[in-house]
PDB file of N, CA and C in Angstrom:
ATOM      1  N   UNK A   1     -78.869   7.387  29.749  1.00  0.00           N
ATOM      2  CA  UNK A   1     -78.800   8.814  29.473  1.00  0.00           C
ATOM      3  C   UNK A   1     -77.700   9.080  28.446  1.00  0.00           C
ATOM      4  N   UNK A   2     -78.400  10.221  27.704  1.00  0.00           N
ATOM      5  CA  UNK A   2     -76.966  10.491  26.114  1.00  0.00           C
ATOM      6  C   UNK A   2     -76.720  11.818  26.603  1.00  0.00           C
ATOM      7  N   UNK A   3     -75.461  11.900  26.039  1.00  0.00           N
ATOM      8  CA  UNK A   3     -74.848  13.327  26.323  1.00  0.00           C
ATOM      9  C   UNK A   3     -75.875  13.787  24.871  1.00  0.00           C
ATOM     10  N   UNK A   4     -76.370  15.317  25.417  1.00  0.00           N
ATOM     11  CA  UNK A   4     -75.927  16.275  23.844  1.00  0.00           C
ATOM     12  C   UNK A   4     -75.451  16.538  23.223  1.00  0.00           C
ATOM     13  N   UNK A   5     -75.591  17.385  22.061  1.00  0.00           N
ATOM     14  CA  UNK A   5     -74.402  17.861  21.527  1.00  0.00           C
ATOM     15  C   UNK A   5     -73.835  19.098  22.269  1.00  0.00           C
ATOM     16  N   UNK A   6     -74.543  19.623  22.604  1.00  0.00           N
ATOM     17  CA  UNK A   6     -74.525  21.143  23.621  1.00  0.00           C
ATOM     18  C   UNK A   6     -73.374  20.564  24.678  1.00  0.00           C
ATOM     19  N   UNK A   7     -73.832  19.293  24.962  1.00  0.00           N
ATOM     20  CA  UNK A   7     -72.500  18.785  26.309  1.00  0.00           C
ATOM     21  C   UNK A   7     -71.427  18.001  25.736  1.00  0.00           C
ATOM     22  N   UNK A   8     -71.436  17.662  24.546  1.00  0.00           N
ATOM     23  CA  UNK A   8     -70.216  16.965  23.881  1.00  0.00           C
ATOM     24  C   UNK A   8     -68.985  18.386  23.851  1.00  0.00           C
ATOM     25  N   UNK A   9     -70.079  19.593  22.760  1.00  0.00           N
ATOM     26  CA  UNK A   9     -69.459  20.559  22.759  1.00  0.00           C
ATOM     27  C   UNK A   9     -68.325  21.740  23.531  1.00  0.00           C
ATOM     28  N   UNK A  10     -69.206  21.341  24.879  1.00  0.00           N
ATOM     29  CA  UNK A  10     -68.934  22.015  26.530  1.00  0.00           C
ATOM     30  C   UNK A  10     -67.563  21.170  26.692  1.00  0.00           C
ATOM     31  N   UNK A  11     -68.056  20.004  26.886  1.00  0.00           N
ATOM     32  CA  UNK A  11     -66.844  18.981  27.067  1.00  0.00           C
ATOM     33  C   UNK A  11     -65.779  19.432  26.154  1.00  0.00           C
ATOM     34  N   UNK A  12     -65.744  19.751  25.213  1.00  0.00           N
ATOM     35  CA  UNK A  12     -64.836  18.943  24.105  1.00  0.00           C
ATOM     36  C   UNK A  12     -63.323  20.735  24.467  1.00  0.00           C
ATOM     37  N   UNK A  13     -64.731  21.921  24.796  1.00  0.00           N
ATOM     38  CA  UNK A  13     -64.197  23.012  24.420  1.00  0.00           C
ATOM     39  C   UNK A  13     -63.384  23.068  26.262  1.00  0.00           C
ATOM     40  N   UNK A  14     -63.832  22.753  27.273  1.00  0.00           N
ATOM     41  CA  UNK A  14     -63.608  22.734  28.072  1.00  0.00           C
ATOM     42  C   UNK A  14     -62.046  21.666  28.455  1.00  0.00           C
ATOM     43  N   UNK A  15     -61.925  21.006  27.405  1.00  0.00           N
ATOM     44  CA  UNK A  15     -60.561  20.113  27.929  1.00  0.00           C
ATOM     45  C   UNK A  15     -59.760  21.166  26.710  1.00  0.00           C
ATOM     46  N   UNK A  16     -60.033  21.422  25.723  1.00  0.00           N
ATOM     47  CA  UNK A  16     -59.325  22.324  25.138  1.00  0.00           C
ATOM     48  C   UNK A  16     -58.693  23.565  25.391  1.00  0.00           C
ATOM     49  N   UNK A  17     -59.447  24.210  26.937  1.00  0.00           N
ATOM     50  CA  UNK A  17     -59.445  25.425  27.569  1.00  0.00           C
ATOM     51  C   UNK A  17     -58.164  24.882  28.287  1.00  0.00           C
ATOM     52  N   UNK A  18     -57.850  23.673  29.217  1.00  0.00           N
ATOM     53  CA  UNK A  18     -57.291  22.805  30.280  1.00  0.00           C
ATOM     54  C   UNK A  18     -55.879  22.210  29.434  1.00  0.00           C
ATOM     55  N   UNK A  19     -56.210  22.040  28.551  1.00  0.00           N
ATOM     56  CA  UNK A  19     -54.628  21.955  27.568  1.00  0.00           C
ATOM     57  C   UNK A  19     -53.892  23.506  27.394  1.00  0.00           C
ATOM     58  N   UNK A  20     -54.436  24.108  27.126  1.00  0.00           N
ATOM     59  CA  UNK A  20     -54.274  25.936  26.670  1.00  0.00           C
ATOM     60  C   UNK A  20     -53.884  26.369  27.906  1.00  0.00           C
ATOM     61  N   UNK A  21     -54.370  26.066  29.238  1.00  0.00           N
ATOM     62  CA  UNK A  21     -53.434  26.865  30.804  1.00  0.00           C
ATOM     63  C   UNK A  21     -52.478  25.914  30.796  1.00  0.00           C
ATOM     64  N   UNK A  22     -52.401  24.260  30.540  1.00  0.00           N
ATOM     65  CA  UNK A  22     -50.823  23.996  30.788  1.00  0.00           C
ATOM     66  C   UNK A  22     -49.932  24.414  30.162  1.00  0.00           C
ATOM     67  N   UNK A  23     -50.510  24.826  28.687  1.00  0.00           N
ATOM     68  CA  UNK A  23     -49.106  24.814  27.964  1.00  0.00           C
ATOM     69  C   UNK A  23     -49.029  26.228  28.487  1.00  0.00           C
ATOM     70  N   UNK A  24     -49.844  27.381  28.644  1.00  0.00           N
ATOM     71  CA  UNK A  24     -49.631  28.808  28.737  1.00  0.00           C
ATOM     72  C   UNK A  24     -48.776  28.390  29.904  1.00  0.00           C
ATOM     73  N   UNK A  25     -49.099  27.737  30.995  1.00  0.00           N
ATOM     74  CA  UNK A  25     -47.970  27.702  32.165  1.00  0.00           C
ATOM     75  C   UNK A  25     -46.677  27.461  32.108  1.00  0.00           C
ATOM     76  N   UNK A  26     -46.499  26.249  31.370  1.00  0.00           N
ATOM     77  CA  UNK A  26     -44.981  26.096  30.988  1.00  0.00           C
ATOM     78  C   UNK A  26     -44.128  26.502  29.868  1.00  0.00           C
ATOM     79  N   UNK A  27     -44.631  27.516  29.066  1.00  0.00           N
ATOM     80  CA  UNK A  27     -43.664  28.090  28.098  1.00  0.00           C
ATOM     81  C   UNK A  27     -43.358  29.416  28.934  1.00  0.00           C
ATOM     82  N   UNK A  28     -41.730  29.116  28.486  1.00  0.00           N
ATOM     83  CA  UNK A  28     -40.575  30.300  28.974  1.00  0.00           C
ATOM     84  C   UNK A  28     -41.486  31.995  28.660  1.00  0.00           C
ATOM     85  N   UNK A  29     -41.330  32.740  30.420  1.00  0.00           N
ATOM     86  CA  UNK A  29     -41.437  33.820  29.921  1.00  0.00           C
ATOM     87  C   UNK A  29     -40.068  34.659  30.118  1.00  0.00           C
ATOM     88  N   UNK A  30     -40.193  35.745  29.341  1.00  0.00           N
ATOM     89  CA  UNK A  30     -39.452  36.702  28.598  1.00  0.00           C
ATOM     90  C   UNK A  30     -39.283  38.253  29.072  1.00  0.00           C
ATOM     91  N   UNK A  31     -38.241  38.401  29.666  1.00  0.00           N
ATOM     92  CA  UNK A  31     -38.209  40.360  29.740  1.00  0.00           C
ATOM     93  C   UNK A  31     -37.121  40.735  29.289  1.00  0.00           C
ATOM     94  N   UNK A  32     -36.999  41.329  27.723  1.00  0.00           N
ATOM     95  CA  UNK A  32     -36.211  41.729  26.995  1.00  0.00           C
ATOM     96  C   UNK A  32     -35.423  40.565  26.614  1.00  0.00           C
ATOM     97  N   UNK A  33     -34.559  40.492  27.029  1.00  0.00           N
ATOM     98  CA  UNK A  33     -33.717  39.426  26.288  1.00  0.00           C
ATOM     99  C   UNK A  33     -33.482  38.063  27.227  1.00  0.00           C
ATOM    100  N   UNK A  34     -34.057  38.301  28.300  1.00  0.00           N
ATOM    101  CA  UNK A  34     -33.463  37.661  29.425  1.00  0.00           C
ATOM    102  C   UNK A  34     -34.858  36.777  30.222  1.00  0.00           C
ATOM    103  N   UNK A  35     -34.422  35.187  30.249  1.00  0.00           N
ATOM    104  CA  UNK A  35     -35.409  34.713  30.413  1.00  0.00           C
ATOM    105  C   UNK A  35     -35.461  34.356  31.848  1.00  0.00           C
ATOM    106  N   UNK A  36     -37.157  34.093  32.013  1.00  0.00           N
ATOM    107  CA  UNK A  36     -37.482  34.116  33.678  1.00  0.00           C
ATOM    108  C   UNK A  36     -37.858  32.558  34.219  1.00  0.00           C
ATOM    109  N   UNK A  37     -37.786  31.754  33.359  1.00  0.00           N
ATOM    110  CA  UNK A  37     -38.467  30.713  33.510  1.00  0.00           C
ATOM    111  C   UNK A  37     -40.181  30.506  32.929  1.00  0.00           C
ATOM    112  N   UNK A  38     -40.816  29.664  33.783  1.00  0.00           N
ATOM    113  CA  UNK A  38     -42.211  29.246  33.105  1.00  0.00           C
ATOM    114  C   UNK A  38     -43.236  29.786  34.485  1.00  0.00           C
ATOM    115  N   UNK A  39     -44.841  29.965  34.252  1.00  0.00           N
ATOM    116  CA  UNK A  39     -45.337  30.165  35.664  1.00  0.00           C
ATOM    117  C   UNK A  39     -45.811  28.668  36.424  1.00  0.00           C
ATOM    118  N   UNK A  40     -44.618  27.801  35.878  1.00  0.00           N
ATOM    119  CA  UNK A  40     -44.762  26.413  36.905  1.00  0.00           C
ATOM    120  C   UNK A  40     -43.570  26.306  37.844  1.00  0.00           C
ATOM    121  N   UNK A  41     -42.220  26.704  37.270  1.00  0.00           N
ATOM    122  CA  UNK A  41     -41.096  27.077  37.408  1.00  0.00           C
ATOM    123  C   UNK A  41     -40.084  28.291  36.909  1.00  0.00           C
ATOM    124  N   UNK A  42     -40.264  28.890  37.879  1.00  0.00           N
ATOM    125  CA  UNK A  42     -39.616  30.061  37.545  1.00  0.00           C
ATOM    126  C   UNK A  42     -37.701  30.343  38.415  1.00  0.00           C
ATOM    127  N   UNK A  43     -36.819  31.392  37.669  1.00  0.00           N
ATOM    128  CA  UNK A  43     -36.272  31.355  38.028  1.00  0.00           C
ATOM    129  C   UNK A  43     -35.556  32.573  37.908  1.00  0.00           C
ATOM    130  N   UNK A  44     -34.452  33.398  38.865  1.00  0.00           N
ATOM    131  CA  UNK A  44     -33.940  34.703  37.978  1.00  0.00           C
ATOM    132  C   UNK A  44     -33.232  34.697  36.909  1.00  0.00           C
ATOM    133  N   UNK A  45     -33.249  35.737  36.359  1.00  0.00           N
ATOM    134  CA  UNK A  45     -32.805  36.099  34.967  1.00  0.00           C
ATOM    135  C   UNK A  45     -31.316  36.307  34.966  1.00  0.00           C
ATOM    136  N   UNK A  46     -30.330  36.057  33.959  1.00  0.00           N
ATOM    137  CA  UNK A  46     -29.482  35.994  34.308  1.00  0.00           C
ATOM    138  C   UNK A  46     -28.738  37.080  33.245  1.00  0.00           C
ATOM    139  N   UNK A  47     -28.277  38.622  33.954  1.00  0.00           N
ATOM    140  CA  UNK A  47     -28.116  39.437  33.529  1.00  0.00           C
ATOM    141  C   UNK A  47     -26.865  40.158  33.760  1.00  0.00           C
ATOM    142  N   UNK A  48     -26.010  39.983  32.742  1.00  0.00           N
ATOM    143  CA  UNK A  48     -24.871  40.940  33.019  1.00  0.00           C
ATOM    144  C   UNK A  48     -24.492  41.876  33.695  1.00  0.00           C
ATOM    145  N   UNK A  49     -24.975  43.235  33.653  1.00  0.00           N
ATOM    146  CA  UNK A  49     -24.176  43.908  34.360  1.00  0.00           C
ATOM    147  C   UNK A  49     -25.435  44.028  36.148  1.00  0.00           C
ATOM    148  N   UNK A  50     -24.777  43.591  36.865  1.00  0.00           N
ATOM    149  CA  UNK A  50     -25.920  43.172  38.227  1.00  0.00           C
ATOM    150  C   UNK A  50     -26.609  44.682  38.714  1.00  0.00           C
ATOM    151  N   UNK A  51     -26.011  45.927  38.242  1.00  0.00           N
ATOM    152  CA  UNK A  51     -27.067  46.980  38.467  1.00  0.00           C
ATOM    153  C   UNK A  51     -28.147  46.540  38.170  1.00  0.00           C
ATOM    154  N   UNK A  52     -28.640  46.405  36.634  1.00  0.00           N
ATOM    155  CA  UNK A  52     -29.715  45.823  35.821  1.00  0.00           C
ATOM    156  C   UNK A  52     -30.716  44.925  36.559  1.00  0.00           C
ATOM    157  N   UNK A  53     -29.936  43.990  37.364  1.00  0.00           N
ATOM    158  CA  UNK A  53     -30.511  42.803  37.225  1.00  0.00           C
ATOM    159  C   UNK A  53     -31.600  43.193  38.905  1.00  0.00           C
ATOM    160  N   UNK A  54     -31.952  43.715  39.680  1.00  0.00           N
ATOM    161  CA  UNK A  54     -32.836  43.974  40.673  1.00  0.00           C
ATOM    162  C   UNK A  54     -33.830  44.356  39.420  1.00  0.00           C
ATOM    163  N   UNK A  55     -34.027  45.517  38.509  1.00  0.00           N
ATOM    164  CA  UNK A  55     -35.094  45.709  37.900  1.00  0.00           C
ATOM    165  C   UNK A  55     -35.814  44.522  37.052  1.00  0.00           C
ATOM    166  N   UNK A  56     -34.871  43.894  36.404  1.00  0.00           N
ATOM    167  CA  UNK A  56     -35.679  42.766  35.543  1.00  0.00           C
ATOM    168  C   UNK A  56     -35.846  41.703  36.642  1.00  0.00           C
ATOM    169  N   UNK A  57     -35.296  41.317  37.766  1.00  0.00           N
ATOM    170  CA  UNK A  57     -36.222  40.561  38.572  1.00  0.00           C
ATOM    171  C   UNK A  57     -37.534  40.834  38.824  1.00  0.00           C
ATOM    172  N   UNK A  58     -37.663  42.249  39.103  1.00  0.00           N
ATOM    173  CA  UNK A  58     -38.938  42.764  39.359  1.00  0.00           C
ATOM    174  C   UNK A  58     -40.181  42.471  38.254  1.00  0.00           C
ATOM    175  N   UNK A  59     -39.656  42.945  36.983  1.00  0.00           N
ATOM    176  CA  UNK A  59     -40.447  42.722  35.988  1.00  0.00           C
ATOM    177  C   UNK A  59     -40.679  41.497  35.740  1.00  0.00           C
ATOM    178  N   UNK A  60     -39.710  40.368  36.101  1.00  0.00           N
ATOM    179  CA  UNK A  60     -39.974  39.027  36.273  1.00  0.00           C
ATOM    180  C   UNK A  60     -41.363  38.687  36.870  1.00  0.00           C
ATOM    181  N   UNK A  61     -40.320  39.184  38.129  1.00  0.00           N
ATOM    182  CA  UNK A  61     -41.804  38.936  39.048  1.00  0.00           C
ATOM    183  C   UNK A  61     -43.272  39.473  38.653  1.00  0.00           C
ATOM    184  N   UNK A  62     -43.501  40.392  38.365  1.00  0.00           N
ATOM    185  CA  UNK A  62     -44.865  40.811  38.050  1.00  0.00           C
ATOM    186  C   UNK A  62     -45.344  40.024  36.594  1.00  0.00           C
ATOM    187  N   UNK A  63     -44.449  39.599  35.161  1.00  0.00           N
ATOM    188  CA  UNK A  63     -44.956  38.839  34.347  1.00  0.00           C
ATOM    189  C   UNK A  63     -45.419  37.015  34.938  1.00  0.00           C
ATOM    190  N   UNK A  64     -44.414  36.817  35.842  1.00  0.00           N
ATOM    191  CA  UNK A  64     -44.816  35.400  36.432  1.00  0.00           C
ATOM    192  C   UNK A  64     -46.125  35.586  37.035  1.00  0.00           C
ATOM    193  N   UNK A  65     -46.246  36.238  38.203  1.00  0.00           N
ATOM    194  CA  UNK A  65     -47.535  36.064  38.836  1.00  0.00           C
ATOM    195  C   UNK A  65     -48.598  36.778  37.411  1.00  0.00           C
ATOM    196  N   UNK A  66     -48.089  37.541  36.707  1.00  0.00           N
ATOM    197  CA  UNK A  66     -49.616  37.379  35.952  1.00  0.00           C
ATOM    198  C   UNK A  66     -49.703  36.669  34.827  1.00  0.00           C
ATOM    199  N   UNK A  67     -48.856  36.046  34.808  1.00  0.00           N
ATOM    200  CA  UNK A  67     -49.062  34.537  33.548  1.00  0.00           C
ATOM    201  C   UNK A  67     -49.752  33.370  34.918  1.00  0.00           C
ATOM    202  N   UNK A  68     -49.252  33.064  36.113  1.00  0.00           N
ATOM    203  CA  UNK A  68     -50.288  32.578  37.302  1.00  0.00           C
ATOM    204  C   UNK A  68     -51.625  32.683  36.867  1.00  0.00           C
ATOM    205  N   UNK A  69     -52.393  34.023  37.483  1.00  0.00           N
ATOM    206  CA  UNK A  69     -53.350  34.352  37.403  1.00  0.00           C
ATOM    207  C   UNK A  69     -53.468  33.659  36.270  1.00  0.00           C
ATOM    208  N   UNK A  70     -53.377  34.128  34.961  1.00  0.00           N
ATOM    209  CA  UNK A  70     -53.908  33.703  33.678  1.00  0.00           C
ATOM    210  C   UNK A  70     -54.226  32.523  33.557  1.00  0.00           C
ATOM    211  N   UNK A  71     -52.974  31.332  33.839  1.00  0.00           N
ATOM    212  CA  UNK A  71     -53.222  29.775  33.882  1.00  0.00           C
ATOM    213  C   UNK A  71     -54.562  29.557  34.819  1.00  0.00           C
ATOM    214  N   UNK A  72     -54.375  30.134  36.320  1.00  0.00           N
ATOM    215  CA  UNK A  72     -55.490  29.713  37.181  1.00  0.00           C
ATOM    216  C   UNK A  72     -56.730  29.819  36.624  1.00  0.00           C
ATOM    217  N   UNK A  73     -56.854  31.426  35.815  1.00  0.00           N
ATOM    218  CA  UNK A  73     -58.126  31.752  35.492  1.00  0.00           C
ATOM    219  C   UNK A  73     -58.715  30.596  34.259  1.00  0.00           C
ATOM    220  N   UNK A  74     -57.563  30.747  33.384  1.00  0.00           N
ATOM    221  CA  UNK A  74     -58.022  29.520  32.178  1.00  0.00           C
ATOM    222  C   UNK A  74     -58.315  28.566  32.622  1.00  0.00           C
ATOM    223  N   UNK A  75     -57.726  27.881  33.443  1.00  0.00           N
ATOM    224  CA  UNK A  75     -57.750  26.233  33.901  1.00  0.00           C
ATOM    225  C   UNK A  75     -58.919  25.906  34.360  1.00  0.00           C
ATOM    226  N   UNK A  76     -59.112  27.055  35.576  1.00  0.00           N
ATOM    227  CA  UNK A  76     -60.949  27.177  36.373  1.00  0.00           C
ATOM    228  C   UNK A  76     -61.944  27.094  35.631  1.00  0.00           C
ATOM    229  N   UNK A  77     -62.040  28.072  34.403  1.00  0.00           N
ATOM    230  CA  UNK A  77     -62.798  28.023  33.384  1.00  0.00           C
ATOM    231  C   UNK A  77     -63.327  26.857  32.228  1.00  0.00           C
ATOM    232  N   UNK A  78     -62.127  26.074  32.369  1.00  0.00           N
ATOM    233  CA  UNK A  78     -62.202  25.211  31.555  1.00  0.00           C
ATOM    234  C   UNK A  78     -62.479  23.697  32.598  1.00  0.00           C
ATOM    235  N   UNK A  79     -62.323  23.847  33.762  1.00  0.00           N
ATOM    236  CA  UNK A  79     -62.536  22.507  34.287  1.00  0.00           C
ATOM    237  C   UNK A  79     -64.176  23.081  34.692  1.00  0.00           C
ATOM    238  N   UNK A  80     -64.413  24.129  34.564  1.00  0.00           N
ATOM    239  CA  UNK A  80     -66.016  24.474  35.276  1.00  0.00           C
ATOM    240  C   UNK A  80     -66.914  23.787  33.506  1.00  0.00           C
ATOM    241  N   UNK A  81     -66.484  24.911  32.331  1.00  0.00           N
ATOM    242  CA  UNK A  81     -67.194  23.869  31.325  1.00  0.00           C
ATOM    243  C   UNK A  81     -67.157  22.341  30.942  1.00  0.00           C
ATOM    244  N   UNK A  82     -66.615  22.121  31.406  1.00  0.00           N
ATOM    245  CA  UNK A  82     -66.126  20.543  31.174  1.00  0.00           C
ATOM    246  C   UNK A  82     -66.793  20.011  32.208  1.00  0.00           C
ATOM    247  N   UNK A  83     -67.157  20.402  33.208  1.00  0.00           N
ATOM    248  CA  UNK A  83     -68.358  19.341  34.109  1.00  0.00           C
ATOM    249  C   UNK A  83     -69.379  19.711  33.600  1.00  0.00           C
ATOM    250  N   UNK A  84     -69.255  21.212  33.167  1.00  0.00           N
ATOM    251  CA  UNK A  84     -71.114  21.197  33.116  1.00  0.00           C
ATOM    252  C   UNK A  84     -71.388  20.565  31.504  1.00  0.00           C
ATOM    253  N   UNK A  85     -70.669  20.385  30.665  1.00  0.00           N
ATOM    254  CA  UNK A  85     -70.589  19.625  29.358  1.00  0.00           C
ATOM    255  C   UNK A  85     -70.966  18.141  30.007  1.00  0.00           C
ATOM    256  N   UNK A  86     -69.882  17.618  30.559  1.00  0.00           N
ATOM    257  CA  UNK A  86     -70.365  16.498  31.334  1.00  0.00           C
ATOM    258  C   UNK A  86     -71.696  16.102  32.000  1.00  0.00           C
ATOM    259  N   UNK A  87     -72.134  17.170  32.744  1.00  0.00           N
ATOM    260  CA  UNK A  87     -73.072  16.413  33.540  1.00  0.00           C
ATOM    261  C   UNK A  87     -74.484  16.694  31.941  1.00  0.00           C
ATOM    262  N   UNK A  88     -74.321  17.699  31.111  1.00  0.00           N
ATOM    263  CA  UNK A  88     -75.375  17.657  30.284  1.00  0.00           C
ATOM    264  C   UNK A  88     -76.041  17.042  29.548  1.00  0.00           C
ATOM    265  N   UNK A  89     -76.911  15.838  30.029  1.00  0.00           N
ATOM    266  CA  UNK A  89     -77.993  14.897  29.095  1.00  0.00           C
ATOM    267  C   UNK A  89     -78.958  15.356  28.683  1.00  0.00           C
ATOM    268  N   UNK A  90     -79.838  14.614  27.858  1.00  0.00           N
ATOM    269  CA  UNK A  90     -81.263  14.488  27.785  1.00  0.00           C
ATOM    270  C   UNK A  90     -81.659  14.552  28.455  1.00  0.00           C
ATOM    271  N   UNK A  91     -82.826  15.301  29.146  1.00  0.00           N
ATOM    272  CA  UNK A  91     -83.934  15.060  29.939  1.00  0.00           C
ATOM    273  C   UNK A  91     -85.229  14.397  29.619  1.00  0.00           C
ATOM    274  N   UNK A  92     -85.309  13.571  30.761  1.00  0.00           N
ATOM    275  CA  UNK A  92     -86.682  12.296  30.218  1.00  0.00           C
ATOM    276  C   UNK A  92     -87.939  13.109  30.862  1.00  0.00           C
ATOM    277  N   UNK A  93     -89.103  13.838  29.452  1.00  0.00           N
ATOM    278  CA  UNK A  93     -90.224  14.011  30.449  1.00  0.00           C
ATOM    279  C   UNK A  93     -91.455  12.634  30.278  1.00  0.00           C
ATOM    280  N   UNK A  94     -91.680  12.782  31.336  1.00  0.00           N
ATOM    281  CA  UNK A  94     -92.892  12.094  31.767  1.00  0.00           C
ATOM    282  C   UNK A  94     -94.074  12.363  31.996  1.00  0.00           C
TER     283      UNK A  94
END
């Protein structure tokens, strides 16, 4: 059995999707000036005057979990085309 091109394609775009959520996961995110970590590792922000710093945790928090989501959603997406690229051959009729 040969792959297609239709499943080379699937494949090819599907590990490309699976590179694109790791790196989206591990580059530093950002609230204002003050960084939060990555959504693999995260950490608080480290902010001068400590009134400040309860709010930009917060905003932390809500950019981490939705850079999460984002990686999960990309990653799913891209390991779902990448099998079905995979499993896509020729079909033999008879």
């Amino acid at each position: 059995m040969r792959m297609t091109p239709r499943g080379r394609a699937a494949l090819v775009l599907g590990l490309v999707l699976i590179v694109a959520a790791i790196v989206a996961g591990t580059v530093e995110v950002r609230v204002g000036g003050a960084g939060c970590g990555s959504a693999v590792s995260a950490h608080p922000p480290n902010i001068r005057p400590a009134a400040r710093e309860s709010r930009f945790e917060d905003r932390c928090d809500r950019k981490i979990t939705g850079r999460r989501w984002l990686v999960g959603a990309i990653g799913v997406v891209g390991v779902v085309i990448a099998l079905a690229g995979a499993y896509d051959h020729d079909r033999l009729v008879e």
